[in-house]
Protein backbone atom coordinates (compact mmCIF):
# COMPACT_ATOMS: atom_id res chain seq x y z
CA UNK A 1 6.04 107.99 -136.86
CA UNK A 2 8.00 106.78 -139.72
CA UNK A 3 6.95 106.98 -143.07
CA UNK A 4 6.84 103.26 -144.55
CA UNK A 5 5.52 104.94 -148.06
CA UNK A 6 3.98 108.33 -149.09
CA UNK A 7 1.54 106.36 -151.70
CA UNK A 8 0.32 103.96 -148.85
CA UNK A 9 0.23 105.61 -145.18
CA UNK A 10 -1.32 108.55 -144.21
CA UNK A 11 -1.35 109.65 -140.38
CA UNK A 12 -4.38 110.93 -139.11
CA UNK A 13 -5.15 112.03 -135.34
CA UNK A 14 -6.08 109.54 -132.82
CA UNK A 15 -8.85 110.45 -130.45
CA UNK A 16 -11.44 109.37 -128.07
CA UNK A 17 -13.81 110.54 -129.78
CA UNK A 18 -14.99 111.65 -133.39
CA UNK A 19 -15.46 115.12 -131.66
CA UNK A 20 -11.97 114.96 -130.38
CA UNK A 21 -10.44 113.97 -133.78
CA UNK A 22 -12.25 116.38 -135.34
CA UNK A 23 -10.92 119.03 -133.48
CA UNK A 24 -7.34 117.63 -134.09
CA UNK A 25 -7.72 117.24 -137.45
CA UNK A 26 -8.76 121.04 -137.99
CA UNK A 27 -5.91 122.34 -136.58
CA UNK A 28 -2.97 119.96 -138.36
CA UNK A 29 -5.00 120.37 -141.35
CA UNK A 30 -3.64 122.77 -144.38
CA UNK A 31 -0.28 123.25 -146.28
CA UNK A 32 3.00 121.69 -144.89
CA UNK A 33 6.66 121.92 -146.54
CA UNK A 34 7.37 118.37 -145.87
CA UNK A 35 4.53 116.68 -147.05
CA UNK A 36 4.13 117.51 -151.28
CA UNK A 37 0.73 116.11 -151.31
CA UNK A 38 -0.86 118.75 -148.99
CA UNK A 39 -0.24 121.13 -151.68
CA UNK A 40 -2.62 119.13 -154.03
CA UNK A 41 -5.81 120.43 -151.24
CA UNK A 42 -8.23 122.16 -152.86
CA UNK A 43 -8.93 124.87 -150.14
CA UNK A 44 -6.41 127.75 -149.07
CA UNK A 45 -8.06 127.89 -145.49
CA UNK A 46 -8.17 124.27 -143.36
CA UNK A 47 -11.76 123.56 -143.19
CA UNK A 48 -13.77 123.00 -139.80
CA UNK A 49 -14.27 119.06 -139.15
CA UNK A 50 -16.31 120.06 -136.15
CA UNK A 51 -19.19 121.02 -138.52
CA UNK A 52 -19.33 117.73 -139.82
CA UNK A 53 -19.73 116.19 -136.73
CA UNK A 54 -23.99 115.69 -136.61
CA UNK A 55 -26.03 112.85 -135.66
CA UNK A 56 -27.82 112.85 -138.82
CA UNK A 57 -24.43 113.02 -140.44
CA UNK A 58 -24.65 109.38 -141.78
CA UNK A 59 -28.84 109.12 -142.68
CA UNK A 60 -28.78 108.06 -145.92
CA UNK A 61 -25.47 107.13 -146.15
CA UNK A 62 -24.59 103.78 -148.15
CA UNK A 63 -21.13 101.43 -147.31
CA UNK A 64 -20.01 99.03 -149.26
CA UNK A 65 -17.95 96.07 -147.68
CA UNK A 66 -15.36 94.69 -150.05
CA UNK A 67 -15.08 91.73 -148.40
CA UNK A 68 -12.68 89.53 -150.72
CA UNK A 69 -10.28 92.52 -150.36
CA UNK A 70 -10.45 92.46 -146.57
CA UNK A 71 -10.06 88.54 -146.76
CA UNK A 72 -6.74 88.90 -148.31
CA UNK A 73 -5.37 90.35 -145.36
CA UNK A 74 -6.44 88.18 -142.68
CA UNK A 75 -4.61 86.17 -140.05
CA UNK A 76 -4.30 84.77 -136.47
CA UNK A 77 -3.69 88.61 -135.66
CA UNK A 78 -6.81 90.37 -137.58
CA UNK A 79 -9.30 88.71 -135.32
CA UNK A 80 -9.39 91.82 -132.86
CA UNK A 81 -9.97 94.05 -135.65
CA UNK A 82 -12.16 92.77 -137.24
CA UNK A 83 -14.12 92.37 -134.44
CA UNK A 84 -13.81 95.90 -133.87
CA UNK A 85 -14.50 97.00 -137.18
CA UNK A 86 -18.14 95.00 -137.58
CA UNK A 87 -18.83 97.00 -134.17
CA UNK A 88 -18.22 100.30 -135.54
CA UNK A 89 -20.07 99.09 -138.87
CA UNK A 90 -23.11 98.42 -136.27
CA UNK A 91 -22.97 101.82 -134.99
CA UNK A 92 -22.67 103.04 -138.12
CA UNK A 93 -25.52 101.26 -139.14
CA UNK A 94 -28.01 102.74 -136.10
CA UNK A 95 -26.85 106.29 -137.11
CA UNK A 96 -28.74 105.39 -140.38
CA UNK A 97 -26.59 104.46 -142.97
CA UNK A 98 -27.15 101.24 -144.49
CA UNK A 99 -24.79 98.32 -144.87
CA UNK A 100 -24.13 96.39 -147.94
CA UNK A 101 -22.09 93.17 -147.28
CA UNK A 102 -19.82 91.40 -150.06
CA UNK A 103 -19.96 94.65 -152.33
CA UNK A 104 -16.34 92.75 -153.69
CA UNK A 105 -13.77 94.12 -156.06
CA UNK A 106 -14.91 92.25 -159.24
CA UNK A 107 -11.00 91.93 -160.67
CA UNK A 108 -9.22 91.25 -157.09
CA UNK A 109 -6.15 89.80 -158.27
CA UNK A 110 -4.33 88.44 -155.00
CA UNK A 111 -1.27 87.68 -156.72
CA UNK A 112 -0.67 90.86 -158.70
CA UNK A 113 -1.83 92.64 -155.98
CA UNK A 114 0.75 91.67 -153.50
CA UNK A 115 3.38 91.60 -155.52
CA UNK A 116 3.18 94.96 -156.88
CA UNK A 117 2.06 96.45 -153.51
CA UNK A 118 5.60 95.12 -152.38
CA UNK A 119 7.24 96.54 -155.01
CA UNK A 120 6.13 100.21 -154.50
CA UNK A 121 6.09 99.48 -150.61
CA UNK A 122 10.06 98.10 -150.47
CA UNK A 123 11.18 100.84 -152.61
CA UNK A 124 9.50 103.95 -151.01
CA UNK A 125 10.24 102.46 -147.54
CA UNK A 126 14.31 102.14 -148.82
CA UNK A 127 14.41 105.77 -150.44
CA UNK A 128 11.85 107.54 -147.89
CA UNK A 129 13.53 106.55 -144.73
CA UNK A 130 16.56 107.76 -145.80
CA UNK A 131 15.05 111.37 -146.09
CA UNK A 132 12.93 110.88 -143.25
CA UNK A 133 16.43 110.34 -140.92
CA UNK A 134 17.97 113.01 -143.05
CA UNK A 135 15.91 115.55 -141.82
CA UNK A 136 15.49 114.63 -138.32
CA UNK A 137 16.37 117.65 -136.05
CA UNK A 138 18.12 114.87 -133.49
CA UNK A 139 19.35 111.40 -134.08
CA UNK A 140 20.62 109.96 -131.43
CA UNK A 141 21.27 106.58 -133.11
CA UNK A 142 23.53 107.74 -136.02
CA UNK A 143 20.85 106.02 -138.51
CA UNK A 144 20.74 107.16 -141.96
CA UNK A 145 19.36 104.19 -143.88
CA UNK A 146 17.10 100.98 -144.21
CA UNK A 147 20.78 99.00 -143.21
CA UNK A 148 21.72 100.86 -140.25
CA UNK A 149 17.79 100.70 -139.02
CA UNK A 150 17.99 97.09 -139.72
CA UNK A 151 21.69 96.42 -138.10
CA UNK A 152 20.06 98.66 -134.69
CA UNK A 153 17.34 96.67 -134.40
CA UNK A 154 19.32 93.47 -134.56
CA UNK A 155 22.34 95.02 -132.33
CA UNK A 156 20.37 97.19 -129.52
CA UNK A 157 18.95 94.21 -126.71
CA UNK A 158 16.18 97.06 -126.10
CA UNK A 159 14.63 95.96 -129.78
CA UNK A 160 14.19 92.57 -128.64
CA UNK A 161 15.71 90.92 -132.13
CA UNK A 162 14.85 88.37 -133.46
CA UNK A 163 11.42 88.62 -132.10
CA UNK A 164 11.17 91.55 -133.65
CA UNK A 165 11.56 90.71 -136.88
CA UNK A 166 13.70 92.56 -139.66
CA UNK A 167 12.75 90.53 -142.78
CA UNK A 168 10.52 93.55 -144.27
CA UNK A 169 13.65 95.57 -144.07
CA UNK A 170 16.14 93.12 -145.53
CA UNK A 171 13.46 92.59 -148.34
CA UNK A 172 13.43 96.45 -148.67
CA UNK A 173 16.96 96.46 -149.16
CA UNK A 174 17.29 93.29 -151.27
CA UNK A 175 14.63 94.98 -153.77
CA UNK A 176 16.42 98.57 -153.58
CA UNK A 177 19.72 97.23 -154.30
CA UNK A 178 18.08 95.35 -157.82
CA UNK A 179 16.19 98.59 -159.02
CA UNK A 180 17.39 101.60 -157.59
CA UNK A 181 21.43 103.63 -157.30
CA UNK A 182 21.73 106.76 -155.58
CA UNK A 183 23.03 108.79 -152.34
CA UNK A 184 19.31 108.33 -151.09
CA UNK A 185 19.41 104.39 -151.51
CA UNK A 186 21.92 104.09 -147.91
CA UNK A 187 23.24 100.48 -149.43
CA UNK A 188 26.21 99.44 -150.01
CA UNK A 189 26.88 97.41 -153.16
């Protein structure tokens, strides 16, 4: 898994059931040297998800659905999830929580919102890749930037370029290059 942006991606297990995850989830949970933010938890001890998991756990419960924010987002590839998202809402809704549809943002700004998402998502993508490679125990590749990711991607037949597209990543570095310097930036003037 690599880090796109420590303000926007979080990594969570991925189970067959909530049972399963919860299980998962209690024992990567707690205090990690690489990850700053788990020191912000506010328990010493890694609590136990398992208890959680109750049929009753949702009675009562109330969901909002911003739906103009999940508009934004939509595309000829959402359709599958979205399906699967109104099924788990459905499920959700027979373990007793109720639903409420089109509880919108009130101040959804589309335009502000994706351009200032970009920003903080092309320049912690630039400088956190960089440490992510820089700590990697192996690297078989030689990569140590957003440049040398993009160039293997485009050079390597097994990434199957230009079908798999590099345009975040040139954006990424385009962006870096205007606002940020540094060893950790991996561009080249």
């Amino acid at each position: 898994m690599i880090p796109i942006s420590v303000r926007q991606d979080t990594v969570g297990p991925v189970a067959r059931t909530v049972k399963d995850a919860a299980h998962i989830l209690s024992a990567i949970s707690g205090r990690c040297n690489y990850e700053n933010c788990t020191f912000a938890q506010p328990f010493d001890q890694a609590p136990d998800h398992l208890k959680a998991c109750k049929h009753s756990a949702l009675q009562g419960a109330r969901l909002g659905i911003p739906q103009n924010g999940i508009d934004h987002f939509l595309n000829n590839f959402t359709h599958p999830i979205i399906a699967t998202f109104k099924d788990a809402l459905r499920v959700i809704e027979k373990a007793g929580a109720s639903i409420v549809e089109e509880a919108n943002f009130t101040t959804f700004d589309v335009p502000a919102f994706s351009r200032n998402s970009n920003i903080v998502l092309d320049t912690d993508f630039a400088a956190g890749l960089a440490e992510y490679l820089s700590i990697l125990a192996s690297n078989p590749n030689d990569l140590h930037s957003l440049k040398d990711l993009a160039n293997f991607t485009k050079g390597d037949p097994r990434e199957e370029y230009p079908d798999r597209d590099v345009s975040r990543s040139v954006a990424c570095i385009k962006h870096r290059r205007l606002t940020l310097t540094g060893p950790m930036s991996g561009i080249e003037s």
